[in-house]
N, C-alpha and C. Protein backbone atom coordinates (compact mmCIF):
# COMPACT_ATOMS: atom_id res chain seq x y z
N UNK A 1 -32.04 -14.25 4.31
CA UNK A 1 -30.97 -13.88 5.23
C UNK A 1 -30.54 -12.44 4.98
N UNK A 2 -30.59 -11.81 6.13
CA UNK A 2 -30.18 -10.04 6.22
C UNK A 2 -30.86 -8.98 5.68
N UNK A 3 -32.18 -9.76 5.56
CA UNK A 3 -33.56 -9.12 5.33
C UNK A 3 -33.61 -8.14 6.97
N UNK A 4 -33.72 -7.30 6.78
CA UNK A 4 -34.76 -6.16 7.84
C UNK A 4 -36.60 -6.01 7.70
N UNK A 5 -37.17 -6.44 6.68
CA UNK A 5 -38.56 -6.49 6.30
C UNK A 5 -38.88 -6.88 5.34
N UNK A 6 -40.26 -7.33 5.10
CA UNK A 6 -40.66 -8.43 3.86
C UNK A 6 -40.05 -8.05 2.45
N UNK A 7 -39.24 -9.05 2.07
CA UNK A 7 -39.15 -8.87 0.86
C UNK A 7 -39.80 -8.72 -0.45
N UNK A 8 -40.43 -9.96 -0.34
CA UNK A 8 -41.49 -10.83 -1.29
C UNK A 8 -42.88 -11.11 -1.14
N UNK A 9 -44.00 -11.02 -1.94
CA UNK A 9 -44.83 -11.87 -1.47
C UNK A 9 -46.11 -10.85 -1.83
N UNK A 10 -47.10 -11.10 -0.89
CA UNK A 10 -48.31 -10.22 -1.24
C UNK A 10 -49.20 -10.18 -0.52
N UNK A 11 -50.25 -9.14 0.17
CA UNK A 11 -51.08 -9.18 0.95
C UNK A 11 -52.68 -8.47 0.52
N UNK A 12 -53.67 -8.72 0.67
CA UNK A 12 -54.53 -8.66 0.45
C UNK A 12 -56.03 -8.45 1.68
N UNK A 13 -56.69 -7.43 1.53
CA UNK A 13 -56.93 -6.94 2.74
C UNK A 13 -58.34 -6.29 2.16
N UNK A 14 -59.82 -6.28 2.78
CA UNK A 14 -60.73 -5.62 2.65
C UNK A 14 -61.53 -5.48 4.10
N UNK A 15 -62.31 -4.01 4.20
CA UNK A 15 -62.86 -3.97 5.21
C UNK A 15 -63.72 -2.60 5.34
N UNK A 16 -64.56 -3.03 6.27
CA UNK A 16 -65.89 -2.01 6.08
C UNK A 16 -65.64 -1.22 7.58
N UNK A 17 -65.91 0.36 7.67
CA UNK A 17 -66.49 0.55 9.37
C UNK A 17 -67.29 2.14 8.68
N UNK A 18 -67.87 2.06 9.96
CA UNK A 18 -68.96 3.34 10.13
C UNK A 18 -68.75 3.74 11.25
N UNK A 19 -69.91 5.25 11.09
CA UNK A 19 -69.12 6.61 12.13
C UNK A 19 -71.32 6.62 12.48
N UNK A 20 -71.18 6.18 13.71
CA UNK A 20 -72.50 7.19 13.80
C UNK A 20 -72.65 8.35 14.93
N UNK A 21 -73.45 9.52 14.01
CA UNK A 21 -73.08 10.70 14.50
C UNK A 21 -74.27 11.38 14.38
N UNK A 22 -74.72 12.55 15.29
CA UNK A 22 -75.59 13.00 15.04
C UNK A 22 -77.30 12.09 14.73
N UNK A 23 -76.69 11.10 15.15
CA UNK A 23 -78.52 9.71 14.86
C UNK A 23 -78.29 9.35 13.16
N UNK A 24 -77.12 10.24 12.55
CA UNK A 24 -76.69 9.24 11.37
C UNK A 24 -75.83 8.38 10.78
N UNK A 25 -75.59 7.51 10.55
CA UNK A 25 -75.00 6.32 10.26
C UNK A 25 -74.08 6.41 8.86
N UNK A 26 -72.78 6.68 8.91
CA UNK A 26 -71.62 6.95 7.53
C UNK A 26 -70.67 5.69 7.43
N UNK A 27 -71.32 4.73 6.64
CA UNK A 27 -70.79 3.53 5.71
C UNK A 27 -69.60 3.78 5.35
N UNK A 28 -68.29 2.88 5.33
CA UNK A 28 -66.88 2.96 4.08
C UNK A 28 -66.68 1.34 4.15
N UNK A 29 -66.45 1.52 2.84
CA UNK A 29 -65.81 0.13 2.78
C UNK A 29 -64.47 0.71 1.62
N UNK A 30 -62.97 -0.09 2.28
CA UNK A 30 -62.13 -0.09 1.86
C UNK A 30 -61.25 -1.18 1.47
N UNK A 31 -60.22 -1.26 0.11
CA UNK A 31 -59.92 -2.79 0.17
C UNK A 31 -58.58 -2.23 -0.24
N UNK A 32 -57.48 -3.13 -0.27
CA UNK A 32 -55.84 -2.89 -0.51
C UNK A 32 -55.18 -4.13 -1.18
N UNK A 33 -54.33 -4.14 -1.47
CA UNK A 33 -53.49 -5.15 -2.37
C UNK A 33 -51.91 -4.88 -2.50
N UNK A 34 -51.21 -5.73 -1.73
CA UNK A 34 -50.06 -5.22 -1.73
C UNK A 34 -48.83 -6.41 -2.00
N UNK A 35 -48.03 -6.41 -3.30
CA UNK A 35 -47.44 -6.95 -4.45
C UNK A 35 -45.69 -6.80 -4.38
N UNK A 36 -45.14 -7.40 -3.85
CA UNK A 36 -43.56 -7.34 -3.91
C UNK A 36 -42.87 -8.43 -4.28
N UNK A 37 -41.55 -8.32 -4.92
CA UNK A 37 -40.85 -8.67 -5.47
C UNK A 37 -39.59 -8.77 -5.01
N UNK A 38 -38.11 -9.90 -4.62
CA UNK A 38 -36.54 -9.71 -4.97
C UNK A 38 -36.32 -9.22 -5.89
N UNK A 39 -35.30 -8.25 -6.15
CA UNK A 39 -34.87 -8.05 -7.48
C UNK A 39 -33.54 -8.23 -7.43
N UNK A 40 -33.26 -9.05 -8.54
CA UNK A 40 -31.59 -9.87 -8.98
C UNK A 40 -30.62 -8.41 -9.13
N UNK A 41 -30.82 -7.30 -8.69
CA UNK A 41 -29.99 -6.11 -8.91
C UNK A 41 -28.95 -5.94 -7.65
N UNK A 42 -29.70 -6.37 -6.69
CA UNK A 42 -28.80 -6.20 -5.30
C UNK A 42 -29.73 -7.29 -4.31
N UNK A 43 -28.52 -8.06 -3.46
CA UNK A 43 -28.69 -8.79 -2.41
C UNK A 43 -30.08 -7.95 -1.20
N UNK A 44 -31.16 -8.18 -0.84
CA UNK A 44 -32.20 -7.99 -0.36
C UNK A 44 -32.54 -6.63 -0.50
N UNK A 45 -32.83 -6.27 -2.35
CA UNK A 45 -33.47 -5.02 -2.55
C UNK A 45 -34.82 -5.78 -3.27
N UNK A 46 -35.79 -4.75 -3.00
CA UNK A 46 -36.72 -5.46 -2.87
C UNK A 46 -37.95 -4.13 -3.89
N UNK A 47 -38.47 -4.49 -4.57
CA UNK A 47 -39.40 -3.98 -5.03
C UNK A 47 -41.14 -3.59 -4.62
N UNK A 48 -41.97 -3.17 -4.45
CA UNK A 48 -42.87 -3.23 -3.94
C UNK A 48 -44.54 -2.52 -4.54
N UNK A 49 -45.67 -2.65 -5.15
CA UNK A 49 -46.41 -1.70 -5.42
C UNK A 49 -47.56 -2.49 -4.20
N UNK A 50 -47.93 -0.92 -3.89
CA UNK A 50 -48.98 -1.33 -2.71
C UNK A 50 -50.35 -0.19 -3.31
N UNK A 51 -51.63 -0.78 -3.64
CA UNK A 51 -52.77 -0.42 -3.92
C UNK A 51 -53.92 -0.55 -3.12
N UNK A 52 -54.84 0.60 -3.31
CA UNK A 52 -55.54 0.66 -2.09
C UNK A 52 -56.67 1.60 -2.69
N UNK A 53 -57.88 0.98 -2.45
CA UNK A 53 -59.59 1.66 -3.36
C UNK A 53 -60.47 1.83 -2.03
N UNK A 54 -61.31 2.75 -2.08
CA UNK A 54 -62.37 3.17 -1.04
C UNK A 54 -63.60 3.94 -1.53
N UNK A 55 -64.66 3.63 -0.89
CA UNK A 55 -65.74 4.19 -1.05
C UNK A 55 -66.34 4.42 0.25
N UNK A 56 -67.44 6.14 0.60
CA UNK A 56 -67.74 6.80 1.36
C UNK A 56 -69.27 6.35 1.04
N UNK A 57 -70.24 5.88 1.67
CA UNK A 57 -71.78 5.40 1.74
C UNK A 57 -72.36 6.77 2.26
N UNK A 58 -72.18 7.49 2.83
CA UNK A 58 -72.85 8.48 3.91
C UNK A 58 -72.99 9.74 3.15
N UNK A 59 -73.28 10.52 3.73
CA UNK A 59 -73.75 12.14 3.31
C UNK A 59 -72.27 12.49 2.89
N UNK A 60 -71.94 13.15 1.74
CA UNK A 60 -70.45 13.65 1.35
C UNK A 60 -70.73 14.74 2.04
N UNK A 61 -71.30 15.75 2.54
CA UNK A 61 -71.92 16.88 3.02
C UNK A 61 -70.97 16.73 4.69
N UNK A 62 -70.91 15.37 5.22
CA UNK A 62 -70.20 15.57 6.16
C UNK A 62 -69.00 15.25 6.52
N UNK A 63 -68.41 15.75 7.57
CA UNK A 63 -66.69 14.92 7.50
C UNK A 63 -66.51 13.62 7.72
N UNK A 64 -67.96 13.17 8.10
CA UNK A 64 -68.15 11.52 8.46
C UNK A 64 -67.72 10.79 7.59
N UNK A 65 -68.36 11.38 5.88
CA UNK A 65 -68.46 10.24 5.12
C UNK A 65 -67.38 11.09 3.57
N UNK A 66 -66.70 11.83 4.74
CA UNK A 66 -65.43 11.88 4.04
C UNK A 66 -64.02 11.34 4.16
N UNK A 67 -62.90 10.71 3.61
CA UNK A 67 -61.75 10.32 3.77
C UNK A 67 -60.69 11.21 3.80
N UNK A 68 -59.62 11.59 4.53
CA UNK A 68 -58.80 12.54 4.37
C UNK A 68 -57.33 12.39 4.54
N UNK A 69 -56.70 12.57 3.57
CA UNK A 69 -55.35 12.03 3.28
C UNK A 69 -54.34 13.00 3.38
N UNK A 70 -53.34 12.46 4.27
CA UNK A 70 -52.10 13.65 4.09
C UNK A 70 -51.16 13.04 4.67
N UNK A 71 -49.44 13.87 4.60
CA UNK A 71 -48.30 13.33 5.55
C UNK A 71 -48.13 12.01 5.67
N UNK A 72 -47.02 12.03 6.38
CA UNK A 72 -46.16 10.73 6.60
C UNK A 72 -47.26 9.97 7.49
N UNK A 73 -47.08 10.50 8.63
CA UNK A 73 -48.13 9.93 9.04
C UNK A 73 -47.64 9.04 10.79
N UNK A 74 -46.50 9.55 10.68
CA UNK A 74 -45.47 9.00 11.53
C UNK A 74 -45.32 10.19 12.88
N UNK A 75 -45.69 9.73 13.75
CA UNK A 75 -45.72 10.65 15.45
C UNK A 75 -43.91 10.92 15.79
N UNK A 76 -43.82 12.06 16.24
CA UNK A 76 -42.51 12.75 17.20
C UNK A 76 -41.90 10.91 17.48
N UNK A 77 -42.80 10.61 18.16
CA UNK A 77 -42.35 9.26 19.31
C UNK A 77 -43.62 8.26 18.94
N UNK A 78 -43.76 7.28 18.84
CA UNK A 78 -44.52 6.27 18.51
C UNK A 78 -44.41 5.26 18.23
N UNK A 79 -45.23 4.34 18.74
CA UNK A 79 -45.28 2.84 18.91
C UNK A 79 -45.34 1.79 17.76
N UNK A 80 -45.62 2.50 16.64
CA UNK A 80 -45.79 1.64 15.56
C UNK A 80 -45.36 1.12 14.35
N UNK A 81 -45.60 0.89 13.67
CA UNK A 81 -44.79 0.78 12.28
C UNK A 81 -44.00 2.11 12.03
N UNK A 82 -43.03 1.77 11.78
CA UNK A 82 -42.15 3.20 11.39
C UNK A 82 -42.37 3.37 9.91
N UNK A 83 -42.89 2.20 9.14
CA UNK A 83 -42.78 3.27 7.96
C UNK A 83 -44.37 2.91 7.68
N UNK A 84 -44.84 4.66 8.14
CA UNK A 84 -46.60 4.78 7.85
C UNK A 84 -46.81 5.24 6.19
N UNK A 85 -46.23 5.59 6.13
CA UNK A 85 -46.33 6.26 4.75
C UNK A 85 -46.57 5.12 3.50
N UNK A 86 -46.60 3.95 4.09
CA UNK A 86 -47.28 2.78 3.04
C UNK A 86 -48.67 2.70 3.78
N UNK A 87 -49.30 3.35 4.60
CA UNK A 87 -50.61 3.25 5.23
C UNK A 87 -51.69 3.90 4.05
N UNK A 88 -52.51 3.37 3.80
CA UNK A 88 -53.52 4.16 2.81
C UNK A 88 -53.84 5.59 3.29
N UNK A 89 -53.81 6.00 4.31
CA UNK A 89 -53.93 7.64 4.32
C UNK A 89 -53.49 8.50 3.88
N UNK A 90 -52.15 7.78 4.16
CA UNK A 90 -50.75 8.89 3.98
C UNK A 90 -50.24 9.15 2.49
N UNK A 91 -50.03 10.44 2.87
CA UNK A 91 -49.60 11.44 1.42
C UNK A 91 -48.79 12.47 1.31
N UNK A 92 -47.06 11.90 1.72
CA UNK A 92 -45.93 12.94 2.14
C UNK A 92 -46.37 14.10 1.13
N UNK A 93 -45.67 15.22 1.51
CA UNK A 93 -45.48 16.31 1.14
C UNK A 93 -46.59 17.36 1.25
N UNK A 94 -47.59 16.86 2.37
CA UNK A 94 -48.79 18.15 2.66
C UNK A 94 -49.35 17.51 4.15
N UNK A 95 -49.91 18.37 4.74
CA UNK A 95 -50.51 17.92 6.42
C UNK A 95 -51.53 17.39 6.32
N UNK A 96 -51.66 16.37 7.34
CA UNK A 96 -52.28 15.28 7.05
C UNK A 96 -54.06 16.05 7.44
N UNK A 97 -54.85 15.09 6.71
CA UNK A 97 -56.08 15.35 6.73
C UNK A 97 -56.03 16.31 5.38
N UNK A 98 -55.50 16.92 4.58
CA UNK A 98 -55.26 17.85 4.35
C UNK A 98 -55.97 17.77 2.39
N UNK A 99 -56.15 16.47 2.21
CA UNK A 99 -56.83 16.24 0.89
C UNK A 99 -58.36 15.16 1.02
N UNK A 100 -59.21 15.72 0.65
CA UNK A 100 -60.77 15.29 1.10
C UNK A 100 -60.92 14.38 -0.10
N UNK A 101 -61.71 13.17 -0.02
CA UNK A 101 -62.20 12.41 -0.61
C UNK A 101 -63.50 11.44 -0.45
N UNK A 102 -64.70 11.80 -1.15
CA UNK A 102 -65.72 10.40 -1.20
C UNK A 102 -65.23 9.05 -1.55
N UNK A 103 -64.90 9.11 -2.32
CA UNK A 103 -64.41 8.06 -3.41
C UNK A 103 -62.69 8.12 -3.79
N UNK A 104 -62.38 6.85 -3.63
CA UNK A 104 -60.20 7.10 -4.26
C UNK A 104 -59.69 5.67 -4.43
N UNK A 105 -58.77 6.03 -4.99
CA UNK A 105 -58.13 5.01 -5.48
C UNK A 105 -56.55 5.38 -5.58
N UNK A 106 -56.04 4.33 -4.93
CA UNK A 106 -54.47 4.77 -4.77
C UNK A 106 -53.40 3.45 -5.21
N UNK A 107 -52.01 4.34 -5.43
CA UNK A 107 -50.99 2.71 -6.01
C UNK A 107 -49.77 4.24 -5.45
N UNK A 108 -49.59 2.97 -4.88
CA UNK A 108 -47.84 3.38 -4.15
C UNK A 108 -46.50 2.03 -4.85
N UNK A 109 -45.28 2.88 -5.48
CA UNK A 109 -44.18 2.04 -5.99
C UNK A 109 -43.15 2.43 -5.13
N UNK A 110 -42.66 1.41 -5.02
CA UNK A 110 -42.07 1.19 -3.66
C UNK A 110 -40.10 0.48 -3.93
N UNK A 111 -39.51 1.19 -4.09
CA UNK A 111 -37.81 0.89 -3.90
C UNK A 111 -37.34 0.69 -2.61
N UNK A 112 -36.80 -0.66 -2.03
CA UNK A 112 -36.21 -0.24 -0.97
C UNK A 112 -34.85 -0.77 -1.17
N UNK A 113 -33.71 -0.27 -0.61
CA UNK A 113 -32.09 -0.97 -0.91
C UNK A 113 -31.98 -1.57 -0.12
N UNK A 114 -30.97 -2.39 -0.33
CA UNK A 114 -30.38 -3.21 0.53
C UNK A 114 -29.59 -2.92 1.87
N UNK A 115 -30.15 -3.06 3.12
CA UNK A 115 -30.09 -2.65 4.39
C UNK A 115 -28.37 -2.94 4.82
N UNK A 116 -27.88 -1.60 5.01
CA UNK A 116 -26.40 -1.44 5.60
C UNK A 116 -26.40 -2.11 6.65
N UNK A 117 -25.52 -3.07 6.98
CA UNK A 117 -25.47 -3.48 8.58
C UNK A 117 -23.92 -2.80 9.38
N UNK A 118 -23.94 -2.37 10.08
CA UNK A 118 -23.14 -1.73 11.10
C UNK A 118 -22.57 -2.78 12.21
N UNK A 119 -20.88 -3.08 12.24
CA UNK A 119 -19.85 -3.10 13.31
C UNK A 119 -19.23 -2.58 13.89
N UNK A 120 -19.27 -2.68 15.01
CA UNK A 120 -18.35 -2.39 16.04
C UNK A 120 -18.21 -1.08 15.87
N UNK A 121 -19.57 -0.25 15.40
CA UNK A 121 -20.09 1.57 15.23
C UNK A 121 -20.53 1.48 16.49
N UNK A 122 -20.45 2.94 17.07
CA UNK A 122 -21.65 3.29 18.54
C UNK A 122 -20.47 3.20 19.70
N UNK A 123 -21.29 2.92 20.86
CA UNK A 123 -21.08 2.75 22.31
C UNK A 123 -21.63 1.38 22.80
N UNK A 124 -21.23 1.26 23.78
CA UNK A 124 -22.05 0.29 24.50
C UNK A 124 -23.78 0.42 25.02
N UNK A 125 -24.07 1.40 25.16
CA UNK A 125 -24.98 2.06 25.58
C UNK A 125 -26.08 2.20 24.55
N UNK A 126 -25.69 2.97 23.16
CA UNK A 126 -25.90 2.98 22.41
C UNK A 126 -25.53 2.63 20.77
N UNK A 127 -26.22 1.94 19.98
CA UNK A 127 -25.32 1.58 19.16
C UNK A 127 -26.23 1.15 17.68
N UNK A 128 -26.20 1.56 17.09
CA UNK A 128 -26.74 1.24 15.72
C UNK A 128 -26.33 -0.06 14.85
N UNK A 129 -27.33 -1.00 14.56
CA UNK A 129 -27.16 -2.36 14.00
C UNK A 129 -27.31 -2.08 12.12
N UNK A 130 -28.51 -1.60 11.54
CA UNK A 130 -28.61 -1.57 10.21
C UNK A 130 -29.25 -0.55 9.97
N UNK A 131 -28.91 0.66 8.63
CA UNK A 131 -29.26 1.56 8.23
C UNK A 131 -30.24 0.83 6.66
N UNK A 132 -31.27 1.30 6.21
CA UNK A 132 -31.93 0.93 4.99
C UNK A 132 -32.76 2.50 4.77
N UNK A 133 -32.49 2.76 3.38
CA UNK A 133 -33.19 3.42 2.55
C UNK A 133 -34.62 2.71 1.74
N UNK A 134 -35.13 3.72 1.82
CA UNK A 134 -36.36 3.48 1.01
C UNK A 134 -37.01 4.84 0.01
N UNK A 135 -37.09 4.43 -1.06
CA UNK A 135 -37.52 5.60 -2.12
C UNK A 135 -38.79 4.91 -2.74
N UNK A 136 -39.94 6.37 -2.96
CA UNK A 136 -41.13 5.79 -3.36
C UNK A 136 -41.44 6.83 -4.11
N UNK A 137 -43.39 6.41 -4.94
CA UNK A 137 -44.08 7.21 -5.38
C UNK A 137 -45.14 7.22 -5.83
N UNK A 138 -46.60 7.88 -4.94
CA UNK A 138 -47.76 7.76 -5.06
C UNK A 138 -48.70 8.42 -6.17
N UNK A 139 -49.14 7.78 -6.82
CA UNK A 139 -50.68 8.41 -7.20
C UNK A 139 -51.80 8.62 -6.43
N UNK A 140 -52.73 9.39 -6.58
CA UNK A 140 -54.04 9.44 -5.41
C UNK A 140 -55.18 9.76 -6.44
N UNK A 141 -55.91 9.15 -7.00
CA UNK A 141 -57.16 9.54 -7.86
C UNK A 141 -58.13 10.04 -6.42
N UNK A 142 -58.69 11.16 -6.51
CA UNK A 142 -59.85 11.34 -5.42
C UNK A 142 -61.26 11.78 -6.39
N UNK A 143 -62.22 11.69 -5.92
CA UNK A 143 -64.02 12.16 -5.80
C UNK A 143 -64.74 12.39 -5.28
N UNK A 144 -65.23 13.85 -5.43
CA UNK A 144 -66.02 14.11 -4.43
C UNK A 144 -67.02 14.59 -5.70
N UNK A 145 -68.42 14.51 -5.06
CA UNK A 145 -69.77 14.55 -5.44
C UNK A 145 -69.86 15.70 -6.04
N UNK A 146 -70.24 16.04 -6.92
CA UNK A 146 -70.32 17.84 -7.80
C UNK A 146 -69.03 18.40 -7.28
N UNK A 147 -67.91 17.87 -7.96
CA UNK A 147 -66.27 18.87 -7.78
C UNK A 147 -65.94 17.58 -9.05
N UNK A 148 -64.68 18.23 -9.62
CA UNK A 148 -64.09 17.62 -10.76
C UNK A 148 -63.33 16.47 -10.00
N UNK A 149 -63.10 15.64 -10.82
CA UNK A 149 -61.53 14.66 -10.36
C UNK A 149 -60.66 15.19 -10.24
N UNK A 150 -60.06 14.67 -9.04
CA UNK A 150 -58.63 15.23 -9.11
C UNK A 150 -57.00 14.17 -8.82
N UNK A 151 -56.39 14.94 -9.21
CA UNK A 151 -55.02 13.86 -9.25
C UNK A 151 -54.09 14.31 -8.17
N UNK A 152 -53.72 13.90 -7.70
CA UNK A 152 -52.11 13.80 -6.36
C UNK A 152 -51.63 12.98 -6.80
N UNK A 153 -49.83 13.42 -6.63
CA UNK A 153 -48.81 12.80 -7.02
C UNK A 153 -47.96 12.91 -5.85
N UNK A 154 -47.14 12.44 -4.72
CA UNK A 154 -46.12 12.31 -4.07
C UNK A 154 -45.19 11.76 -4.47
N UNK A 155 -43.64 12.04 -3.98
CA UNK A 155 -42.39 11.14 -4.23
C UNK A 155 -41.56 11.68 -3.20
N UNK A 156 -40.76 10.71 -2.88
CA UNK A 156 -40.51 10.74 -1.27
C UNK A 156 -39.47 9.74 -0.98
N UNK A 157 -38.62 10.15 0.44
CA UNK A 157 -37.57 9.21 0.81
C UNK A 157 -37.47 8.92 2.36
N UNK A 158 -37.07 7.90 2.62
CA UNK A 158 -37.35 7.69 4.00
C UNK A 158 -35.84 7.07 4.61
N UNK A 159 -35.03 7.19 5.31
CA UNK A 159 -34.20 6.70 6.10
C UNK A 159 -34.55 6.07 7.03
N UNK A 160 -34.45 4.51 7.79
CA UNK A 160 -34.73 4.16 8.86
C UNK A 160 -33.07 3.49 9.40
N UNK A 161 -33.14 3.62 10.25
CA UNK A 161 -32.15 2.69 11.35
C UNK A 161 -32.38 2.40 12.65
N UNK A 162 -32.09 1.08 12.88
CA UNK A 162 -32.20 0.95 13.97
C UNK A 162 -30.88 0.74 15.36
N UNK A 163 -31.38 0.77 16.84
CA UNK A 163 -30.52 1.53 17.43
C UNK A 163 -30.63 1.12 18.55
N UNK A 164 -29.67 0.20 19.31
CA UNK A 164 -29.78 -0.34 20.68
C UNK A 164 -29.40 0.19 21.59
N UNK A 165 -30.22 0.71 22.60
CA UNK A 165 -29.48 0.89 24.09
C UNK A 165 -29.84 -0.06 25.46
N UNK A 166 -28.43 -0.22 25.70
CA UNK A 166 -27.96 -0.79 26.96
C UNK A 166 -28.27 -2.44 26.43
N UNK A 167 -27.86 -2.55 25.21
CA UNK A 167 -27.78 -4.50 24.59
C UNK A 167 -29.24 -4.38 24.70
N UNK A 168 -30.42 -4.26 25.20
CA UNK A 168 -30.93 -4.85 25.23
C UNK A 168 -32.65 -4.34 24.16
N UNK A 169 -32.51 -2.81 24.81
CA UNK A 169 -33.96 -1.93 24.45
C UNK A 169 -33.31 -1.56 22.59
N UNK A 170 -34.53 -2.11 22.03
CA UNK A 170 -34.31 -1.78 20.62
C UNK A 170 -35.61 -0.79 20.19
N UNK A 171 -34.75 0.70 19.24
CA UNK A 171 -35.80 1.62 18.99
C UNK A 171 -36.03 1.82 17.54
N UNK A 172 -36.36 2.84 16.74
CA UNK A 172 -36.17 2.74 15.63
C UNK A 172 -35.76 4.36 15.14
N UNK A 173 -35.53 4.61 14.46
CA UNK A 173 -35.47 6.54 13.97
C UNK A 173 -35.41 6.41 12.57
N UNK A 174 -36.60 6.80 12.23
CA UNK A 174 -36.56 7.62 11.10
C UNK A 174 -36.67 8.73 10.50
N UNK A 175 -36.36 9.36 9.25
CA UNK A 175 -35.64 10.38 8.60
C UNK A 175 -36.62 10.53 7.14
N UNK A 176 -37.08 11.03 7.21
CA UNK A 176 -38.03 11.39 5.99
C UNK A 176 -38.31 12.82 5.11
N UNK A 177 -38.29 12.34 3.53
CA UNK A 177 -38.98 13.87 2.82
C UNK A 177 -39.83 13.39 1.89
N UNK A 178 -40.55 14.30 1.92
CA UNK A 178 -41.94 14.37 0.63
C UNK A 178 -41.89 15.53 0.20
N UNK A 179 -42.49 15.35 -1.24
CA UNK A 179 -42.92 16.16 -2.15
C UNK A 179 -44.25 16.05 -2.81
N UNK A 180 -45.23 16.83 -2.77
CA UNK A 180 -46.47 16.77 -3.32
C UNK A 180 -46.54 17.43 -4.30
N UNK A 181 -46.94 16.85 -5.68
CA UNK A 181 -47.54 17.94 -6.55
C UNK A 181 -49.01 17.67 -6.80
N UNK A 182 -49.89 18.52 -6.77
CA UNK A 182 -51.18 18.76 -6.91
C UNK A 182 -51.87 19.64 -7.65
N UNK A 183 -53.18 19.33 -7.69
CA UNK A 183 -53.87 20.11 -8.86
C UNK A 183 -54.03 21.69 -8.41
N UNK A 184 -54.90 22.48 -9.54
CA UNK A 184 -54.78 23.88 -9.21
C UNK A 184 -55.71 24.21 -8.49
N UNK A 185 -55.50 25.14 -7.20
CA UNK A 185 -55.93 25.93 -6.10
C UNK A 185 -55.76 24.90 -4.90
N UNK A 186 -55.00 23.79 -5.05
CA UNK A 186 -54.88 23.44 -3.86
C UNK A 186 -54.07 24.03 -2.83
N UNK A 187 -54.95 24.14 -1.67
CA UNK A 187 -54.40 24.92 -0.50
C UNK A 187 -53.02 26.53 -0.99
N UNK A 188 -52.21 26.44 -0.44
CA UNK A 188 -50.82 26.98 -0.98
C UNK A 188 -50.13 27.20 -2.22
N UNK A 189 -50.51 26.05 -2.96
CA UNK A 189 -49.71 25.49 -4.42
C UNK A 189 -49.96 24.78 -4.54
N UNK A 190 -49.59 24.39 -5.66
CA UNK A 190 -49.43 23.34 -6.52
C UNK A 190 -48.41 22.38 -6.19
N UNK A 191 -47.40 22.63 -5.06
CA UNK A 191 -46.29 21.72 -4.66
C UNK A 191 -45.86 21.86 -2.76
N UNK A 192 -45.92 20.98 -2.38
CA UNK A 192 -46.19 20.92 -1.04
C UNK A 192 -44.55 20.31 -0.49
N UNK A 193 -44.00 20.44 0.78
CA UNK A 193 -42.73 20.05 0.81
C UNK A 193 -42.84 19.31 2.79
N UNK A 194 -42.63 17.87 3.10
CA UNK A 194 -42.76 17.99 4.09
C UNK A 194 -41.44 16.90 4.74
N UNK A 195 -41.02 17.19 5.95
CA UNK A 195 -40.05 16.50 6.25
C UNK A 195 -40.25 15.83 7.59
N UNK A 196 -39.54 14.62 7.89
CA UNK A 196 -40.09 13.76 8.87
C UNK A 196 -39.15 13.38 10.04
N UNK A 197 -39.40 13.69 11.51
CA UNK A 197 -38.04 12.72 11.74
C UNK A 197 -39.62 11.99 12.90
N UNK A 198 -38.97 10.43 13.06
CA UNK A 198 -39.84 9.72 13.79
C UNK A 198 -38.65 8.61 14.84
N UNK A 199 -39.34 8.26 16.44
CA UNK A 199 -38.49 7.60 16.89
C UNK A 199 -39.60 6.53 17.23
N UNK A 200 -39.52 5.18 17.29
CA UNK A 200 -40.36 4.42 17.25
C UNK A 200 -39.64 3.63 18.74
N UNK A 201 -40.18 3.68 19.50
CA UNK A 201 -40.10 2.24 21.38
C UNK A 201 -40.53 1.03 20.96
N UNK A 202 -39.59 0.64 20.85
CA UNK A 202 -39.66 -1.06 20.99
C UNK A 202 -40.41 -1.64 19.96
């Protein structure tokens, strides 16, 4: 009761696709694991680590049978999950596509608080039901074929609320920042800074 999204529980997920291009054929198979918890600290705060491994079959030579990770991951306006940034791509605090990988392995820890609910706030027209925070923080092991290992680190915060107009149409808006720290000569720096706002239809 007064849950806004899964608390508890666990999901488990593997899957293969290919790119053919050029008359050649680029293999991935990817698998995920995702592990949450109640925690007795506050009424529906919820704990979360979400993990996620991949491998590239194809020529590393092309962008086919490369993986590329960046950003929230979350559109101006968009239809979908509002919070992408638990999507295996995504990697607040640098533009997306923006870190190459054959081979990776990822673990996202996951805080979310206990979701504010809102009375008799707003208009008729418009009007906000529950505000929830969420605070996180990724590792990214990546590999690519003759280049060293390398490490990515993100940590990051996300605001969501949601927001009725006219009683009936429900949207979502979220509010986001990342921080990347990364290894040396990546792109700009060593520390990447990116901020999010997202409105999600229905």
């Amino acid at each position: 009761m007064g849950g806004v999204m899964k608390e508890q529980g666990y999901q488990l997920g593997i899957e293969g696709y290919g790119y053919l291009a050029g008359g050649q054929f680029y293999p991935s198979i990817e698998a995920s694991g995702d592990f949450g918890t109640l925690l007795p600290i506050d009424r529906n705060t919820s704990f979360w680590l979400r993990t996620a491994a991949g491998h590239n079959f194809g020529d590393e030579e092309s962008v086919f049978g490369t993986t590329y990770f960046g950003g929230f991951r979350n559109n101006y306006v968009d239809n979908r999950n509002a919070f992408q940034y638990r999507t295996t791509l995504a990697m607040p605090g640098t533009d997306i596509d923006a870190i190459p990988a054959h081979t990776f392995a990822k673990a996202t820890a996951e805080l979310n608080l206990r979701p504010i609910r809102l009375n008799n706030f707003g208009a008729l027209f418009c009007y906000p039901t529950w505000i929830q925070c969420s605070l996180f923080g990724t590792g990214l092991s990546t590999w690519i074929p003759n280049s060293t290992h390398k490490m990515y680190y993100s940590t990051g915060i996300q605001l969501t609320t949601e927001l009725v107009f006219l009683n009936y149409l429900k949207t979502t808006l979220s509010l986001g920042y990342g921080h990347l720290f990364a290894p040396e000569g990546f792109q700009n720096g060593r520390h990447g800074n990116e901020f999010m706002i997202s409105l999600k239809l229905l």
